[in-house]
C-alpha atoms as a PDB file:
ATOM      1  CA  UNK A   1    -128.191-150.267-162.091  1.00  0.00           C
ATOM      2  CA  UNK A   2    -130.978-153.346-161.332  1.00  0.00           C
ATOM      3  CA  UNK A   3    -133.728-153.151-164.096  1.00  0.00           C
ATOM      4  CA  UNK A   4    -136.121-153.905-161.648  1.00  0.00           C
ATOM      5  CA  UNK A   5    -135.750-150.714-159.194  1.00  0.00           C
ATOM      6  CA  UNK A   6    -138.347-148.566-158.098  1.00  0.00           C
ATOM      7  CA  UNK A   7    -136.157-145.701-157.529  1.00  0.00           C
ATOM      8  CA  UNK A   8    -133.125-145.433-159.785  1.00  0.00           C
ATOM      9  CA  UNK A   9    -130.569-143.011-159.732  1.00  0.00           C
ATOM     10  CA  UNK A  10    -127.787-142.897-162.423  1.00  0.00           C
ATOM     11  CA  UNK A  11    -124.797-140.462-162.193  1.00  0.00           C
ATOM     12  CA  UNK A  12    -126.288-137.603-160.321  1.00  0.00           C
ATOM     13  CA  UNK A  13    -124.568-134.590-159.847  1.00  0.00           C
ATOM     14  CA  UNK A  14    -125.863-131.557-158.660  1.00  0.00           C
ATOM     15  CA  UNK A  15    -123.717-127.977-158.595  1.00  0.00           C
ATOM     16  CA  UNK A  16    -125.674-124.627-156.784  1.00  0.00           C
ATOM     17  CA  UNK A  17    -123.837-121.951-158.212  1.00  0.00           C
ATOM     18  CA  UNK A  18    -124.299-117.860-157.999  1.00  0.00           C
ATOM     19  CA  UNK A  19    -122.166-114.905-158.863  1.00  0.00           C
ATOM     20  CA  UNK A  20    -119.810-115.778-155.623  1.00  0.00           C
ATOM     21  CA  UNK A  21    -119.405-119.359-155.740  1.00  0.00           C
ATOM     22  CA  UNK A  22    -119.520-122.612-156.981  1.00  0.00           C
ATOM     23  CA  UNK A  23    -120.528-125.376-154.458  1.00  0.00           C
ATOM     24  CA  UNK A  24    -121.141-129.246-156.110  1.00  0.00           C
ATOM     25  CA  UNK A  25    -123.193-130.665-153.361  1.00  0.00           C
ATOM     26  CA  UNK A  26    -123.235-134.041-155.569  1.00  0.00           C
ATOM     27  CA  UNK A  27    -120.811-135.994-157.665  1.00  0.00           C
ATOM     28  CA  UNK A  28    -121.938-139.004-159.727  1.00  0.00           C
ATOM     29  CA  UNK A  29    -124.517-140.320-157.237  1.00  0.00           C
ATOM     30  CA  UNK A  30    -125.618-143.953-158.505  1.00  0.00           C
ATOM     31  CA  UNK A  31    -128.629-145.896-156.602  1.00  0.00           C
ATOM     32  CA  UNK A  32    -130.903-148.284-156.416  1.00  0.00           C
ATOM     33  CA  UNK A  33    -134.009-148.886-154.630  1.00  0.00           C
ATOM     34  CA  UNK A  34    -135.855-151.982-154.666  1.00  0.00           C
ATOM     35  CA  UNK A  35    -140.035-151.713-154.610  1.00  0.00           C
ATOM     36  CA  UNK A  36    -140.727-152.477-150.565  1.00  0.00           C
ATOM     37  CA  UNK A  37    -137.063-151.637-149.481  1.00  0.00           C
ATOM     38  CA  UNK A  38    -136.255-149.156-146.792  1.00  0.00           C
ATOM     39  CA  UNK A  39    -133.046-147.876-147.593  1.00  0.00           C
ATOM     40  CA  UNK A  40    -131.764-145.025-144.914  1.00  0.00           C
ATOM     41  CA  UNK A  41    -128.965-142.447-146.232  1.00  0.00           C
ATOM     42  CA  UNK A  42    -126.446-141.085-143.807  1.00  0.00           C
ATOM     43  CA  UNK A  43    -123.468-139.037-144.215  1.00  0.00           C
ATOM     44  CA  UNK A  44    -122.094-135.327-142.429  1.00  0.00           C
ATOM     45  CA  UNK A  45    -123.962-132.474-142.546  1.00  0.00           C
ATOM     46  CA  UNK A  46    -123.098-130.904-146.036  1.00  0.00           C
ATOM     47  CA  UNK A  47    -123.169-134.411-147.932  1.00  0.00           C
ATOM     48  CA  UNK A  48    -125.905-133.787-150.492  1.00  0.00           C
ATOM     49  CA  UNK A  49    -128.086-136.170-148.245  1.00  0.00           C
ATOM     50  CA  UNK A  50    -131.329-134.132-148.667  1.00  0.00           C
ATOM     51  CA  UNK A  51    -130.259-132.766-152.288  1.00  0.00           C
ATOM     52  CA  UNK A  52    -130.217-135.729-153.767  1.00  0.00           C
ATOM     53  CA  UNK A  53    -134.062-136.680-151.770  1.00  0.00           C
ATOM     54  CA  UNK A  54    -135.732-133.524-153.443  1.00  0.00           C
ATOM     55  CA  UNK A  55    -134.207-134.875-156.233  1.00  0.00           C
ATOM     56  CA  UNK A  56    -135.409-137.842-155.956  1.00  0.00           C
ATOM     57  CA  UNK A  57    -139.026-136.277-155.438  1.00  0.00           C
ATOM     58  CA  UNK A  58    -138.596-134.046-158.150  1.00  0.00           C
ATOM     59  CA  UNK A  59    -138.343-130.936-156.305  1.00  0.00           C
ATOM     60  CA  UNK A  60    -135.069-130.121-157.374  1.00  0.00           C
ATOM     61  CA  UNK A  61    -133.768-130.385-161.249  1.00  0.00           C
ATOM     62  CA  UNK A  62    -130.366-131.750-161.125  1.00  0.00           C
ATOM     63  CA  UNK A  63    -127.233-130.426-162.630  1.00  0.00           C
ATOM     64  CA  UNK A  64    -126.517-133.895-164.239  1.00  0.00           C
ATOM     65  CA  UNK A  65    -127.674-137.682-164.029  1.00  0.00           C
ATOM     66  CA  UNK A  66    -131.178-139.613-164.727  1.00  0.00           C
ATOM     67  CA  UNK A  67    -133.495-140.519-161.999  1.00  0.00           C
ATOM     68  CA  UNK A  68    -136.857-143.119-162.803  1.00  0.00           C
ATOM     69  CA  UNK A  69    -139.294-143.374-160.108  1.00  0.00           C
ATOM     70  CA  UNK A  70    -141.639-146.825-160.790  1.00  0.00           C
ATOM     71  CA  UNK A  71    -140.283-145.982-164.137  1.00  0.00           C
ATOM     72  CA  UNK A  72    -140.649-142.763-164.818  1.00  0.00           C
ATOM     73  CA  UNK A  73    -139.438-138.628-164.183  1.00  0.00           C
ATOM     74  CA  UNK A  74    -140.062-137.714-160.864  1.00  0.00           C
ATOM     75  CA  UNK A  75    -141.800-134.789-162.293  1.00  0.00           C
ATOM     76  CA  UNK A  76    -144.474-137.431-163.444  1.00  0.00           C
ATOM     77  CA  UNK A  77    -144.341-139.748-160.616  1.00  0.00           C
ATOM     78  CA  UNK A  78    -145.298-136.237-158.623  1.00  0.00           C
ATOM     79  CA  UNK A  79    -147.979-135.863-160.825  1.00  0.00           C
ATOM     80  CA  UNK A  80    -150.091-139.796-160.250  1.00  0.00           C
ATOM     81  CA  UNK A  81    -148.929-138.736-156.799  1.00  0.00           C
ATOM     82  CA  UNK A  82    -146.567-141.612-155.980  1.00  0.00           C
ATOM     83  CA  UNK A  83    -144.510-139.632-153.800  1.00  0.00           C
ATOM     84  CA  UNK A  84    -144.970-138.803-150.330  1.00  0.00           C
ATOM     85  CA  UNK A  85    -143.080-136.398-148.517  1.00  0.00           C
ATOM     86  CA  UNK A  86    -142.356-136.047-144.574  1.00  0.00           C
ATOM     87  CA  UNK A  87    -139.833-133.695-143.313  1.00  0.00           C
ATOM     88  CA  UNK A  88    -137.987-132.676-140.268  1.00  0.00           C
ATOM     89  CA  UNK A  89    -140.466-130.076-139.356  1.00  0.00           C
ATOM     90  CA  UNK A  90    -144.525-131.227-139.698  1.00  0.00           C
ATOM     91  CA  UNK A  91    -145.546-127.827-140.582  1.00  0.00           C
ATOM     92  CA  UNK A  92    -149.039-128.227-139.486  1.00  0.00           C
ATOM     93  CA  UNK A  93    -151.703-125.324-140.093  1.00  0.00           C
ATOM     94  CA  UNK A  94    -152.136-123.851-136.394  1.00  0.00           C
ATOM     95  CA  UNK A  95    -155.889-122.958-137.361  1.00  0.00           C
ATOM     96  CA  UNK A  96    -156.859-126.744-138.524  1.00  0.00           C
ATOM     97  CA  UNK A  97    -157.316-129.779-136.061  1.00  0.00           C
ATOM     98  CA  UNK A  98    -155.324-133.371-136.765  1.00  0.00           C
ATOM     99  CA  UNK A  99    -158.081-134.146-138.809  1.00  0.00           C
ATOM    100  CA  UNK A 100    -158.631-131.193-141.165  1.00  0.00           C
ATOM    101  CA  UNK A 101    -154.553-131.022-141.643  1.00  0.00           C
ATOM    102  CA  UNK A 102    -154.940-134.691-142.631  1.00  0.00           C
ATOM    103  CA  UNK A 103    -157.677-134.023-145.194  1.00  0.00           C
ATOM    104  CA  UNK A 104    -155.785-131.091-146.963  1.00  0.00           C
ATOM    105  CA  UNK A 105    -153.688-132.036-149.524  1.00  0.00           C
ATOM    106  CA  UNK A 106    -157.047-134.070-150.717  1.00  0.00           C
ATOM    107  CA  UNK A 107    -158.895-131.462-150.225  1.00  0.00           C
ATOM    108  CA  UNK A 108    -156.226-129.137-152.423  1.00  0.00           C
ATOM    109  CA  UNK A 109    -156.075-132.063-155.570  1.00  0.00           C
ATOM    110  CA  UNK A 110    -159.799-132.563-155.462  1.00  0.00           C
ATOM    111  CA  UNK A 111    -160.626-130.773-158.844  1.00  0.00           C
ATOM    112  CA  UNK A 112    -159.197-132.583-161.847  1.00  0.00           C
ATOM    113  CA  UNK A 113    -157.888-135.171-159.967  1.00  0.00           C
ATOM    114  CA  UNK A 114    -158.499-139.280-160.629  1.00  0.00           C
ATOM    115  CA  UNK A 115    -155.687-140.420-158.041  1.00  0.00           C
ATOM    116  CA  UNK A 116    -157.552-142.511-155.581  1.00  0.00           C
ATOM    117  CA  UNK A 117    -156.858-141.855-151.701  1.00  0.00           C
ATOM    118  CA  UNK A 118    -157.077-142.992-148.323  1.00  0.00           C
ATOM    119  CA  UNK A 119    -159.865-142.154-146.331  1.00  0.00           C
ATOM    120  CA  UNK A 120    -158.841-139.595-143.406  1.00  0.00           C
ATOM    121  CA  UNK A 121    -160.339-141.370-140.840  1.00  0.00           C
ATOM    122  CA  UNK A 122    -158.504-144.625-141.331  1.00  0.00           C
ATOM    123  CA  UNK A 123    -155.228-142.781-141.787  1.00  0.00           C
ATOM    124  CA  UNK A 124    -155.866-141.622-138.415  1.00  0.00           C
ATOM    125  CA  UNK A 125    -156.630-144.411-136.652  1.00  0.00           C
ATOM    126  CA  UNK A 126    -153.109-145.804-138.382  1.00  0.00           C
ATOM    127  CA  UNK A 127    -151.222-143.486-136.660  1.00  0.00           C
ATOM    128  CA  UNK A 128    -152.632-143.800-133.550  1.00  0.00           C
ATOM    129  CA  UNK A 129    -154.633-140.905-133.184  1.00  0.00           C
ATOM    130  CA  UNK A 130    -157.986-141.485-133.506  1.00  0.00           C
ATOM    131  CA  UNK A 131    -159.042-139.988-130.159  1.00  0.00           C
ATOM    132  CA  UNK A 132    -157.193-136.550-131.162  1.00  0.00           C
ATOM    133  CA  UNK A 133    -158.691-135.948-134.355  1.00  0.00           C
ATOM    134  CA  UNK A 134    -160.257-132.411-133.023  1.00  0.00           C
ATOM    135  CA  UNK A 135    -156.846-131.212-131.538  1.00  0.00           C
ATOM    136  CA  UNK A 136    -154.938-128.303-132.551  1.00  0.00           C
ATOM    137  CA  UNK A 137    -151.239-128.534-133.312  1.00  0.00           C
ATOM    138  CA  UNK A 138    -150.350-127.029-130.220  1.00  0.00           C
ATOM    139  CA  UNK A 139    -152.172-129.262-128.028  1.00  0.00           C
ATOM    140  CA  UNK A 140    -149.821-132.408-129.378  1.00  0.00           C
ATOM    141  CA  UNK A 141    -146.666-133.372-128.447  1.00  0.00           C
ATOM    142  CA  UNK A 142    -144.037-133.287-131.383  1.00  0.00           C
ATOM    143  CA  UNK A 143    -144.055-137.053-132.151  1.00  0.00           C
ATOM    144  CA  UNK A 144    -148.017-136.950-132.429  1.00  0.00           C
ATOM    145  CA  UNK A 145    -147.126-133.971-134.521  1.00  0.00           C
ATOM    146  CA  UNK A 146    -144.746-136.353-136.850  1.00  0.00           C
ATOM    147  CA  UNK A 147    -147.536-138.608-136.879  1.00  0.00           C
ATOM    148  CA  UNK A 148    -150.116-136.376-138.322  1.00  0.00           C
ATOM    149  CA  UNK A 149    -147.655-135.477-141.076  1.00  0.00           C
ATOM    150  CA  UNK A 150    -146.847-139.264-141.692  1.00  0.00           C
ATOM    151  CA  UNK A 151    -150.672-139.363-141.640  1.00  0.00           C
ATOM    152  CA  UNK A 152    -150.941-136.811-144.354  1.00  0.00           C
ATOM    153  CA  UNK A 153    -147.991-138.069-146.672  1.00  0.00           C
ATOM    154  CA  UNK A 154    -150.003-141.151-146.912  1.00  0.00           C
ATOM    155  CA  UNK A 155    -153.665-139.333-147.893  1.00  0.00           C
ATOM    156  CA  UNK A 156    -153.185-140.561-151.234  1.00  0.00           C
ATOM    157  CA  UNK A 157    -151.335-143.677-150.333  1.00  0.00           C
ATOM    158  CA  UNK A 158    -148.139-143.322-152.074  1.00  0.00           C
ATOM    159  CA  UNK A 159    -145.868-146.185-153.672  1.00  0.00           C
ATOM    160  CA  UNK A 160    -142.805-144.107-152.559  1.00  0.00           C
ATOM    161  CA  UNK A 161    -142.121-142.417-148.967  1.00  0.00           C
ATOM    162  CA  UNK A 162    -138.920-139.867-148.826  1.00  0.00           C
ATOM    163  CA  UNK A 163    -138.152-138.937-145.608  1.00  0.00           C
ATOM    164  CA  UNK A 164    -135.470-136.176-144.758  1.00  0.00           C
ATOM    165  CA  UNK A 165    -135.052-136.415-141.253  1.00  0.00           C
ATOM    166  CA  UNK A 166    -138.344-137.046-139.457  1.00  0.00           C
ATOM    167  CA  UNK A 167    -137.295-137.584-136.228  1.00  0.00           C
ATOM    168  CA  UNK A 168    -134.437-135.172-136.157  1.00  0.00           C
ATOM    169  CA  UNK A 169    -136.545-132.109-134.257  1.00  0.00           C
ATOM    170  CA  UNK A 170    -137.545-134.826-131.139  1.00  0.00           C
ATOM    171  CA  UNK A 171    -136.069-135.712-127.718  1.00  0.00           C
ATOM    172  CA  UNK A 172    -134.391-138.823-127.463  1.00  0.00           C
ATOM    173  CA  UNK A 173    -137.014-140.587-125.559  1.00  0.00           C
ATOM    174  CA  UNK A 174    -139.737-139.092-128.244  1.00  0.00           C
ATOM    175  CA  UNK A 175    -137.437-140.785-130.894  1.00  0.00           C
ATOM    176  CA  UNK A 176    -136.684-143.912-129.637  1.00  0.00           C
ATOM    177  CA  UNK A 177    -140.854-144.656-129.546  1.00  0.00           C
ATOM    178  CA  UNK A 178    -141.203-142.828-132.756  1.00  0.00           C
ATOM    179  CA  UNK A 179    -138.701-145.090-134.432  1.00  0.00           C
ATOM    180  CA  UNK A 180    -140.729-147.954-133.509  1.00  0.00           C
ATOM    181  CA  UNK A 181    -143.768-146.465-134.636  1.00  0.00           C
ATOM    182  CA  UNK A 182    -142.606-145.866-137.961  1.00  0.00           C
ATOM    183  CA  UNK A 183    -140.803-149.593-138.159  1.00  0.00           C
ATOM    184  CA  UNK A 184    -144.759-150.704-137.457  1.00  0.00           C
ATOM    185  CA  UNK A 185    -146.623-148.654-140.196  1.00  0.00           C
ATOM    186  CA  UNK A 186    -143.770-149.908-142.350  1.00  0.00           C
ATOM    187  CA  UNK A 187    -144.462-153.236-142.040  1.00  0.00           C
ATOM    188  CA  UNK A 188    -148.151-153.048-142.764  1.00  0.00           C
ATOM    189  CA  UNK A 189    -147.566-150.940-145.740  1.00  0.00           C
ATOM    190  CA  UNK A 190    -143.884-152.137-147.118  1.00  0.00           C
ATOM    191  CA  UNK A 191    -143.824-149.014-149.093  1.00  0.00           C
ATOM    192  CA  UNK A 192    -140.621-147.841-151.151  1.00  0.00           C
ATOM    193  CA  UNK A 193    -138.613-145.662-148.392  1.00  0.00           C
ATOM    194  CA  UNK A 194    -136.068-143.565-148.646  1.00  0.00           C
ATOM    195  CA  UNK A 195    -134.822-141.970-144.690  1.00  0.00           C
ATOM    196  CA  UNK A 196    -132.027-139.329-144.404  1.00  0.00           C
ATOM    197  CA  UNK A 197    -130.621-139.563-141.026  1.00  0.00           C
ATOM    198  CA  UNK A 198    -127.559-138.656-139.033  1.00  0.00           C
ATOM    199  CA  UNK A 199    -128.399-141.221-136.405  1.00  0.00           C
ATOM    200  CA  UNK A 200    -126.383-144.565-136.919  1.00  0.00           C
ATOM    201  CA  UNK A 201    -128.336-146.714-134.679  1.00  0.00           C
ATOM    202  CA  UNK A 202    -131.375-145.231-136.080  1.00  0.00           C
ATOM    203  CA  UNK A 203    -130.417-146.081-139.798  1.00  0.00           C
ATOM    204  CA  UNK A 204    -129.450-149.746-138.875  1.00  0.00           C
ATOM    205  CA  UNK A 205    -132.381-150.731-136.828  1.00  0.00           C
ATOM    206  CA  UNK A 206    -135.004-149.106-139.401  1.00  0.00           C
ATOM    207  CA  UNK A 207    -133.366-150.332-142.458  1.00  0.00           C
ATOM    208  CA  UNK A 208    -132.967-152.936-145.263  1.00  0.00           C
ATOM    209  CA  UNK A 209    -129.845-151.262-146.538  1.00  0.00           C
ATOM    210  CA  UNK A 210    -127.871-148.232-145.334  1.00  0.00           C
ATOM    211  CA  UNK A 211    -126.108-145.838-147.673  1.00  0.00           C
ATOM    212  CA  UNK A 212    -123.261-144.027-147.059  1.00  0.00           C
ATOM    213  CA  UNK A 213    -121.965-140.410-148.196  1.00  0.00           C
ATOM    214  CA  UNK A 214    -118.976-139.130-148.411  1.00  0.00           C
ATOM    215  CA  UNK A 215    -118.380-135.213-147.154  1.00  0.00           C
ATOM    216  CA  UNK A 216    -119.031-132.965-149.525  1.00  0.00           C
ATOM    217  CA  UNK A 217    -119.030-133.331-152.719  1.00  0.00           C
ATOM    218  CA  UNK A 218    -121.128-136.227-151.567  1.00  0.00           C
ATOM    219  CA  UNK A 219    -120.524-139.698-153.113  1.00  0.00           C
ATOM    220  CA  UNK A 220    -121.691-143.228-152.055  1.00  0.00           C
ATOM    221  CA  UNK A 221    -118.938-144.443-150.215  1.00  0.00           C
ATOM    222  CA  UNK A 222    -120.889-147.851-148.843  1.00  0.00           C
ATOM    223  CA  UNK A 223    -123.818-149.474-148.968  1.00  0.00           C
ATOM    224  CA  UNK A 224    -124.402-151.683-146.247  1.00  0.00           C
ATOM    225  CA  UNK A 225    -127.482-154.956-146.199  1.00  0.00           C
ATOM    226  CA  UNK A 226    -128.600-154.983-142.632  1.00  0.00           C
ATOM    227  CA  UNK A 227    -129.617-158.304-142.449  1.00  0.00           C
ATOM    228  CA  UNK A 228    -131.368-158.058-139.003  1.00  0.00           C
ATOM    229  CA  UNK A 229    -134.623-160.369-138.756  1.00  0.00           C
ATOM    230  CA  UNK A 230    -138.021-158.700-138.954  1.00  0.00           C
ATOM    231  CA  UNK A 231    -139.974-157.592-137.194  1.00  0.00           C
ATOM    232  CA  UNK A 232    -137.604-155.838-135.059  1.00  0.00           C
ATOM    233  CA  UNK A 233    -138.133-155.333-131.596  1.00  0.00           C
ATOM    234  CA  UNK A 234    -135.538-153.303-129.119  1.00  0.00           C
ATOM    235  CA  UNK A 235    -133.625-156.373-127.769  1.00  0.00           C
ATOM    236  CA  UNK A 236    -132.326-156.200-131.678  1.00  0.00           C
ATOM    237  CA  UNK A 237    -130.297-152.783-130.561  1.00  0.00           C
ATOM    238  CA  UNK A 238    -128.234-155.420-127.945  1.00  0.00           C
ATOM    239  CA  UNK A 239    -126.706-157.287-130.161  1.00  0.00           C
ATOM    240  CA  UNK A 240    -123.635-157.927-130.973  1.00  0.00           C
ATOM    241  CA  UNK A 241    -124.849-158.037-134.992  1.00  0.00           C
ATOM    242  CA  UNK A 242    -126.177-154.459-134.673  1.00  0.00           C
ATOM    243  CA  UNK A 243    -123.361-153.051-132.822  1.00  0.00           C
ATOM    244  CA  UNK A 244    -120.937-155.043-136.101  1.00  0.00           C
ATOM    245  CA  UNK A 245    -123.227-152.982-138.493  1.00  0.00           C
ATOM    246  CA  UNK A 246    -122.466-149.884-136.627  1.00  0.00           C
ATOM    247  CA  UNK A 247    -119.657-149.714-136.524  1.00  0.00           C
ATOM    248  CA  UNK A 248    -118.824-150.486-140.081  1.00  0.00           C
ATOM    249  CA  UNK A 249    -121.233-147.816-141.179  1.00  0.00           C
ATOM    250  CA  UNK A 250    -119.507-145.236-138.659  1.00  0.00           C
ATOM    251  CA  UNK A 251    -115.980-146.816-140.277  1.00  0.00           C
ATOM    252  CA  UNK A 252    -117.297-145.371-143.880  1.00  0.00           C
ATOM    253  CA  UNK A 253    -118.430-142.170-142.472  1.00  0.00           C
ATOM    254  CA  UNK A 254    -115.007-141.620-141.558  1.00  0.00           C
ATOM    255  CA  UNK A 255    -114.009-142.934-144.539  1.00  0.00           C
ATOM    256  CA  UNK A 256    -116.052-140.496-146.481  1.00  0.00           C
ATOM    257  CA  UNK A 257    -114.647-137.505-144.274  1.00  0.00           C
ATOM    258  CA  UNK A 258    -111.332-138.841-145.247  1.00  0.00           C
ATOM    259  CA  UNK A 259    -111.679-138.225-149.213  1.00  0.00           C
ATOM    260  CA  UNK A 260    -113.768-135.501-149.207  1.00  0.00           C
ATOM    261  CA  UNK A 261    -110.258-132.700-149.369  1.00  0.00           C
ATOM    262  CA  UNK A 262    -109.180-134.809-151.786  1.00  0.00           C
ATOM    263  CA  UNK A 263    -112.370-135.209-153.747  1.00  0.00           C
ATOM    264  CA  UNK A 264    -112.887-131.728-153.051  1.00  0.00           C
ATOM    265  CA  UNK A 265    -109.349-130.662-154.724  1.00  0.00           C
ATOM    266  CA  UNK A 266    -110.053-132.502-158.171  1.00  0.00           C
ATOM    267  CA  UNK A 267    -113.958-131.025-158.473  1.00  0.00           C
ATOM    268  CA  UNK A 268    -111.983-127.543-158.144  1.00  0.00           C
ATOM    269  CA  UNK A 269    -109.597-128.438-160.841  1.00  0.00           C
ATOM    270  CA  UNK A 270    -106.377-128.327-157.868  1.00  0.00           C
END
């Protein structure tokens, strides 16, 4: 584990267990997340992908393991609001416009709270939005919905950005913009990001690194430098060094579907 990570992980494991079963969703996760990297995660469904993100943000305690964000508990880094959360679905409050659902977690920390934050405005105007700021959520389009909750994950501009599938809930032509989008607010901000995905193409062309999980329990099984030049642009998706990446990331996912009975057998004790 690199002493200089912003996000490190150390032998996670994570069991959910009730009177009927036992299910270990992790097993001895390690990671490493450089300050400025954007590191997608990508396994099967079932992997522990978005376990070990709330995790990571501290909205999960796990079973075993150590996790520092910029050096400390995630429970802390929560707390001087250095995390930022965006997830599949935006949930936006129907009754506020773009700009009022931008404004509330401010408006919900504003007592007792000294952590500075963006103004709304500009976040808007980041996101491309600025002529929508009076709209309801059901007068945008679900990638202008993404944006407001990109928007509103950055209110109090956050070292650290975990993403659990943001893009998952679009159509394919929504996503394709919306991954360019998010490539160019990236590259003003070079924030810390962590992106659960099931998209290969979409984890190689956003990403500094690509992790790979095995099926369940899930385990790193590769971690892949995607060194693609930057700024990216979509003749980068024609070439013959992205499809390479590809397919050695889709190699591992098979790879990781390929231990998991085994893996599976020794966590049961078989």
């Amino acid at each position: 584990m690199t002493a200089f990570a912003h996000i490190s992980v150390r032998g996670l494991t994570h069991v959910f267990a009730d009177r009927r079963r036992t299910l270990r969703a992790l097993s001895g996760v390690d990671l490493a997340v450089g300050r400025g990297e954007f590191v997608s995660v990508i396994g099967a469904s079932g992997a522990g992908k978005t376990t070990l993100l709330r995790a990571i943000g501290g909205l999960l305690r796990p079973t075993s393991g150590a996790i520092l964000v910029d050096g400390v508990l995630p429970a802390e880094a929560q707390r001087r609001k250095t995390i930022g959360f965006v997830f599949q679905e935006p949930a936006l409050l129907p009754w506020r416009t773009v700009i009022e659902n931008i404004r509330l977690p401010i408006e919900m920390n504003s007592r007792g709270s000294e952590a500075r934050h963006a103004e709304p405005e500009r976040l808007l105007t980041a996101v491309g939005l600025a002529d929508f700021r009076d709209y309801h959520p059901h007068q945008l389009s679900g990638g202008m919905k993404q944006r407001v909750a990109l928007a509103r994950a950055l209110a109090f501009d956050p070292s650290v950005l975990l993403m659990d599938e943001p893009l998952g809930a679009l159509d394919e032509m929504t996503r394709t913009v919306m991954r360019y989008e998010l490539l160019r607010l990236w590259e003003q901000s070079r924030k810390t990001v962590i992106f659960v995905t099931h998209s290969i193409p979409e984890a190689v062309l956003l990403s500094d690194r690509v992790v790979v999980m095995s099926s369940q329990p899930g385990r790193v099984v590769d971690d892949v430098a995607i060194a693609l030049p930057r700024p990216r642009h979509a003749d980068v998706e024609r070439s013959q060094r992205f499809f390479a990446y590809a397919d050695r990331i889709m190699d591992s996912l098979a790879k990781g579907s390929a231990l998991a009975p085994a893996a599976a057998q020794a966590a049961a004790g078989g």
